[in-house]
Protein backbone atom coordinates (compact mmCIF):
# COMPACT_ATOMS: atom_id res chain seq x y z
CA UNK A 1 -83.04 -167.45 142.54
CA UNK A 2 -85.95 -166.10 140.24
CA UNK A 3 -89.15 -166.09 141.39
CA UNK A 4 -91.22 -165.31 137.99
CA UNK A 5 -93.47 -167.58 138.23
CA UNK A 6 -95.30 -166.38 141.47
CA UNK A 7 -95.42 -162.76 139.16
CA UNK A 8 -98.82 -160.98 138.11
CA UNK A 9 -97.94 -159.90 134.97
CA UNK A 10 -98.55 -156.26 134.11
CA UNK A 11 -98.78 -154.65 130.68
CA UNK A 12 -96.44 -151.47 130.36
CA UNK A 13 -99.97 -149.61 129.61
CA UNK A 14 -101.40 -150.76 132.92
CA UNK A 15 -101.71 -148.45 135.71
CA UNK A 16 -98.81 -148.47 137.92
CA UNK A 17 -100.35 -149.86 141.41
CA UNK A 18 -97.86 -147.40 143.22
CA UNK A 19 -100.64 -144.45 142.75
CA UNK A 20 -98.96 -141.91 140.80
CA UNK A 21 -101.74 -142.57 137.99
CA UNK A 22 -98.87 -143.17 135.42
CA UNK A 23 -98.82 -145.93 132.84
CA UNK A 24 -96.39 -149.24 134.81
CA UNK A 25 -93.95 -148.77 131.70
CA UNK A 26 -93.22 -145.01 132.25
CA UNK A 27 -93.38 -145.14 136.10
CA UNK A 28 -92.02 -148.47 138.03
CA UNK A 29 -91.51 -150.89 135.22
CA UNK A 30 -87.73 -149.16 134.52
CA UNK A 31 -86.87 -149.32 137.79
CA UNK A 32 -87.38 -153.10 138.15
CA UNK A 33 -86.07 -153.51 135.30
CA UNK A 34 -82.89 -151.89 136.05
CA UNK A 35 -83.51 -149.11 132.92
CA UNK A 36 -83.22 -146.52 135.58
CA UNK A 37 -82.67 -145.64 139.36
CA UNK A 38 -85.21 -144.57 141.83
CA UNK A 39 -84.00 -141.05 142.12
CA UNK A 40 -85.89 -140.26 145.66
CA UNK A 41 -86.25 -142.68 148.71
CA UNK A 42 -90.27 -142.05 148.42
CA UNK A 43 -90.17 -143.42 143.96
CA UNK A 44 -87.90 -146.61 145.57
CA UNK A 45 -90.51 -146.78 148.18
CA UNK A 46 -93.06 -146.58 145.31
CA UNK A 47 -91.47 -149.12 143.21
CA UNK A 48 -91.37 -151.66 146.56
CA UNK A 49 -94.69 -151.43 146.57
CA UNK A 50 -95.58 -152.06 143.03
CA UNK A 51 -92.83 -154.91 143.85
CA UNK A 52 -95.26 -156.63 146.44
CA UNK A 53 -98.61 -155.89 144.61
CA UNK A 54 -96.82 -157.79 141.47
CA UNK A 55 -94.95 -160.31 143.15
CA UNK A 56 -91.52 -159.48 142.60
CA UNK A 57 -89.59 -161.28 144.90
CA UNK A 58 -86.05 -160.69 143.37
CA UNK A 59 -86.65 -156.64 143.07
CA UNK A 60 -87.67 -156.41 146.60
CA UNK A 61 -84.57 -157.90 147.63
CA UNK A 62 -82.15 -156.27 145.49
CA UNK A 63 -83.70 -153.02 146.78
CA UNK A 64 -83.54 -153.80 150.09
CA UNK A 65 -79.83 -152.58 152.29
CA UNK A 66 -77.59 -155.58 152.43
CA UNK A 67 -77.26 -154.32 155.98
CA UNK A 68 -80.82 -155.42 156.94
CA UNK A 69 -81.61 -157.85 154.03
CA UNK A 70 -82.94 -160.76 154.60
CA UNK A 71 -81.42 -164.29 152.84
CA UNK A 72 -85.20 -165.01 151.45
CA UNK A 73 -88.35 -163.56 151.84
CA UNK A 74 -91.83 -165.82 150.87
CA UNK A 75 -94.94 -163.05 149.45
CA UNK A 76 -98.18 -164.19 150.93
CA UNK A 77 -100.51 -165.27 147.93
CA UNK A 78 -103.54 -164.40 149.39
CA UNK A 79 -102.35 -160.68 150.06
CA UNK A 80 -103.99 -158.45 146.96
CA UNK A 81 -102.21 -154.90 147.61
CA UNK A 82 -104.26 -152.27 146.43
CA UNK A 83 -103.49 -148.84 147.44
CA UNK A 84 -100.13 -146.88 148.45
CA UNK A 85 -100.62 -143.51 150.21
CA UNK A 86 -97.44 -141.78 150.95
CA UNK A 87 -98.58 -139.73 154.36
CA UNK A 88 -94.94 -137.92 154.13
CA UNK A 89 -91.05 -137.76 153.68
CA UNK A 90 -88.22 -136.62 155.01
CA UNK A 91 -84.97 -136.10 152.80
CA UNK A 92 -84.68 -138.54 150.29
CA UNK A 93 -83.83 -136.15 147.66
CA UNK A 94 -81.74 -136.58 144.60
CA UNK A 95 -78.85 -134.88 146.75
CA UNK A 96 -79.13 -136.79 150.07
CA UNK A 97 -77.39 -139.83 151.99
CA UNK A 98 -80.92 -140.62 154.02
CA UNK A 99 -84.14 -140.21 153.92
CA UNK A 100 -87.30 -141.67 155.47
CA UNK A 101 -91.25 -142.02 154.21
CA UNK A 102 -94.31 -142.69 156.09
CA UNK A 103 -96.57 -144.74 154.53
CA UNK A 104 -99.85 -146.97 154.55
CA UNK A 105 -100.62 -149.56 151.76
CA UNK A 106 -103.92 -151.00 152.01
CA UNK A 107 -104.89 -155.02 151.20
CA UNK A 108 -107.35 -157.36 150.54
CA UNK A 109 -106.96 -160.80 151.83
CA UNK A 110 -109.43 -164.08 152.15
CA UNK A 111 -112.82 -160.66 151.67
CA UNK A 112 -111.39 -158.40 154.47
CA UNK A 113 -109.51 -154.93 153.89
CA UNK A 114 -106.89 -153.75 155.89
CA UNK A 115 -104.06 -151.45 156.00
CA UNK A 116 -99.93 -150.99 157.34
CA UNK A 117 -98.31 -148.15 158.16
CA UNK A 118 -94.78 -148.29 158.56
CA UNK A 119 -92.17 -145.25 158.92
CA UNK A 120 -89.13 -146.51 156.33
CA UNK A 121 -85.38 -145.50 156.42
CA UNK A 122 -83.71 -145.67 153.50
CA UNK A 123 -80.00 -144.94 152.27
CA UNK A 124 -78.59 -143.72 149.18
CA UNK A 125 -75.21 -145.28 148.79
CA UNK A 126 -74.58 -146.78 144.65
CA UNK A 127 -79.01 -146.22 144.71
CA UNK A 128 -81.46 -145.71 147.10
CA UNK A 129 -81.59 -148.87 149.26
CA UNK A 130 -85.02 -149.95 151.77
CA UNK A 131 -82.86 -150.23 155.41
CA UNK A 132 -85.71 -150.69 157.43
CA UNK A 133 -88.88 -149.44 158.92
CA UNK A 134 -91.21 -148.86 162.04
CA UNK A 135 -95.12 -149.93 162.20
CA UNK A 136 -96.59 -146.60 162.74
């Protein structure tokens, strides 16, 4: 099921919200798009959260282990994700099964900023899947 029309639009030009400072078409754009795997865990964890701060639903799943994924998962509209800071990594190199990255994205919801911080697995089976993750 497609889930378009609850998608920000972003112009390949824009700044990808991940926080590399690269242009959306050159940095996460190809990987939703399917033009290209992530080739760490910490770019698939980059391109999840470019996922949420754009609304799209169906690349969050598709990324996500079938292991641990769920059947449907609703984005809170009110949520504005604004920043990604990437606090660290283990593996999750072009060469390994597993890897993990710590992480905290920051929001904006209803005037009031906050932030998560979760400790992700992920595993590299066809692609670099999310498994799942601890609040940290």
């Amino acid at each position: 099921m497609s889930h378009d029309s609850e998608r920000r639009a972003l112009a390949d030009t824009d700044r990808c919200p991940c926080g590399t400072g690269l242009p959306f078409g050159e940095c996460c754009a190809p990987i939703h798009r399917g033009e290209r795997q992530a080739a760490t865990a910490a770019a698939l964890m980059r391109s999840r959260f470019t996922a949420y701060a754009v609304g799209d639903v169906d690349w969050l799943l598709a990324s996500w282990h079938a292991s641990t994924r769920p059947r449907s998962l609703e984005l809170d509209p009110g949520i504005r994700w604004l920043r990604l800071d990437v606090l660290g990594s283990t593996g999750g190199g072009p060469f390994d099964r597993e890897g993990t990255v710590a992480f905290a994205s920051h929001w904006l919801a209803e005037g009031t900023r906050g932030s998560m911080r979760e400790h992700s697995r992920f595993r590299r089976d066809a692609g670099w899947q999310y498994v799942d993750g601890d609040s940290l």
